[in-house]
Protein backbone atom coordinates (compact mmCIF):
# COMPACT_ATOMS: atom_id res chain seq x y z
CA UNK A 1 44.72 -5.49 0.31
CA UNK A 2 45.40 -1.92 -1.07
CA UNK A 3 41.91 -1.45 -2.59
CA UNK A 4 39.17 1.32 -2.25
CA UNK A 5 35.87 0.86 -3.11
CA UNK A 6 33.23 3.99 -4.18
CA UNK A 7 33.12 6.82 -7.18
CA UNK A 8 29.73 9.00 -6.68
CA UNK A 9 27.92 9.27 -9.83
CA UNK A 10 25.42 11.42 -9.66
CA UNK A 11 25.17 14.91 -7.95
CA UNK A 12 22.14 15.20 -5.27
CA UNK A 13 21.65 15.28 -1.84
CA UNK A 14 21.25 11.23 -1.83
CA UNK A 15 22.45 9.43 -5.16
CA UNK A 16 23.12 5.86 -5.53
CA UNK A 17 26.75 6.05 -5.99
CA UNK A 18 28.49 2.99 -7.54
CA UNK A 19 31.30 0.56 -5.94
CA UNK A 20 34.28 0.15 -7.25
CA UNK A 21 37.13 -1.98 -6.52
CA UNK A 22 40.27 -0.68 -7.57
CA UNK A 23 43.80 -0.64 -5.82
CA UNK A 24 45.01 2.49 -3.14
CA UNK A 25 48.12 3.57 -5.39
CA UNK A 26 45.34 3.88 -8.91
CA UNK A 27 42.82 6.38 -6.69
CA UNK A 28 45.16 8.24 -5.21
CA UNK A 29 47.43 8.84 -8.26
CA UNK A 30 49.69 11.80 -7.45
CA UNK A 31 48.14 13.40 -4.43
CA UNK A 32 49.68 12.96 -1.43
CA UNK A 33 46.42 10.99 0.55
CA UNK A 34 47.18 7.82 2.77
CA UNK A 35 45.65 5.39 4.60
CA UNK A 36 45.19 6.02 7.75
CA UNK A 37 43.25 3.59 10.35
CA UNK A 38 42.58 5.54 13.47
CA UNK A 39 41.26 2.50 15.58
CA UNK A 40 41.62 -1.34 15.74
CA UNK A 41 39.24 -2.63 13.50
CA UNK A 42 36.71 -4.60 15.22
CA UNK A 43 36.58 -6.99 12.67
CA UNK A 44 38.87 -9.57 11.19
CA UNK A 45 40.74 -8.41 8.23
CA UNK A 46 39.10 -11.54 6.32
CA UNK A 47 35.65 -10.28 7.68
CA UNK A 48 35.59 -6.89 6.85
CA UNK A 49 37.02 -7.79 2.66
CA UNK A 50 33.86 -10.62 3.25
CA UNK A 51 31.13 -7.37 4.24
CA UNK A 52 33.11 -5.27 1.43
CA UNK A 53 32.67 -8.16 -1.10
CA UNK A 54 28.71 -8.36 -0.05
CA UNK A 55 28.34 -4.60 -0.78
CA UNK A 56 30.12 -4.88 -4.27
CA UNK A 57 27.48 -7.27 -5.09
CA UNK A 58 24.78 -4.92 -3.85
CA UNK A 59 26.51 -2.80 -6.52
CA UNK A 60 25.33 0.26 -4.80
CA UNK A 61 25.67 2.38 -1.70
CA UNK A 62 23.33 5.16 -1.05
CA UNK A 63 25.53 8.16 -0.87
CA UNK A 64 24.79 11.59 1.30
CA UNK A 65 28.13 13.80 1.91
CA UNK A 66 27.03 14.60 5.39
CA UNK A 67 24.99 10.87 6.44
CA UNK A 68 26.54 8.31 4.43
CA UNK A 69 29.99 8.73 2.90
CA UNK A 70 32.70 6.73 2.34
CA UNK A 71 33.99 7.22 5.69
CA UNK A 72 30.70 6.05 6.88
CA UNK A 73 30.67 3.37 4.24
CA UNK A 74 34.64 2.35 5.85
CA UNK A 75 33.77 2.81 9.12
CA UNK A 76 30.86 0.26 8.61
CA UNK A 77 33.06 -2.01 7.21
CA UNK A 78 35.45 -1.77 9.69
CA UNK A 79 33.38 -1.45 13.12
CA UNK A 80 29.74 -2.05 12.12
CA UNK A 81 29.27 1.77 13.22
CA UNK A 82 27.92 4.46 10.36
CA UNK A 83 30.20 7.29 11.53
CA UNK A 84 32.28 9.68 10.13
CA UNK A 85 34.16 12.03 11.89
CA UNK A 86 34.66 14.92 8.99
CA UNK A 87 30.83 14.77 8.46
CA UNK A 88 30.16 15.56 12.42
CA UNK A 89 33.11 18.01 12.24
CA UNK A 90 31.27 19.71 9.20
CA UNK A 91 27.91 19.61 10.83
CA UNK A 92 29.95 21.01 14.13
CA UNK A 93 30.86 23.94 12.27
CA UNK A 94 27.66 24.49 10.51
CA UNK A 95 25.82 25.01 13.92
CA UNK A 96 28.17 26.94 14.97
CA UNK A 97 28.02 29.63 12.20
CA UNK A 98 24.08 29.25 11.89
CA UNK A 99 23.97 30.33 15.47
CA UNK A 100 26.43 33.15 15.20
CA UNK A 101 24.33 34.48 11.77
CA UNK A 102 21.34 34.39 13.84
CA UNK A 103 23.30 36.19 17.11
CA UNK A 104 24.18 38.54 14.42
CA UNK A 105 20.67 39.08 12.45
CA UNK A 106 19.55 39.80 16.21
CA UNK A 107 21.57 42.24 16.95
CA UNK A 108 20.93 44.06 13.36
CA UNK A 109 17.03 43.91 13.98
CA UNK A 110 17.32 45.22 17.56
């Protein structure tokens, strides 16, 4: 239907960040982002707007950058599944320097 459905409101680690409806073309204004749906949706298309439409009347969704963002809050929708594959990617990356600072501090100390 063209509609997204979360603005963030506050800025900690874990806010209660409002829903929204409002149409694809309004959010993304002049930037070049697009919709993109990288699997079948398990769902029915009626199904998921239904588990959208239950979570607008919730009002809120508990927000966390890395453990529940709007990719989580889509893929939910979508598949039932609290993923996101930008947050892992981020995480990913994190480990992956923290390890090579501590290689690093190691070798320093030494």
């Amino acid at each position: 239907s063209g509609h997204v459905r979360d603005m963030l409101r506050a800025s900690n680690s874990y806010v209660q960040a409002r829903i929204a409806k409002e149409r694809f073309i309004k959010v993304k204004g002049d930037s070049t982002a697009e919709i993109y749906n990288k699997k079948a949706a398990k769902y029915p298309s009626q199904t998921i707007v239904n588990r959208a439409h239950e979570k607008l009347k919730e009002q809120t969704w508990t927000y966390n950058m890395l453990k529940s963002n709007c990719e989580h809050f889509v893929n939910y929708l979508r598949y039932g599944e609290m993923e996101s594959e930008q947050a892992e990617t981020a995480l990913n990356a994190l480990a992956g320097a923290g390890a090579a600072m501590a290689f690093l501090l190691a070798k320093v100390l030494q």
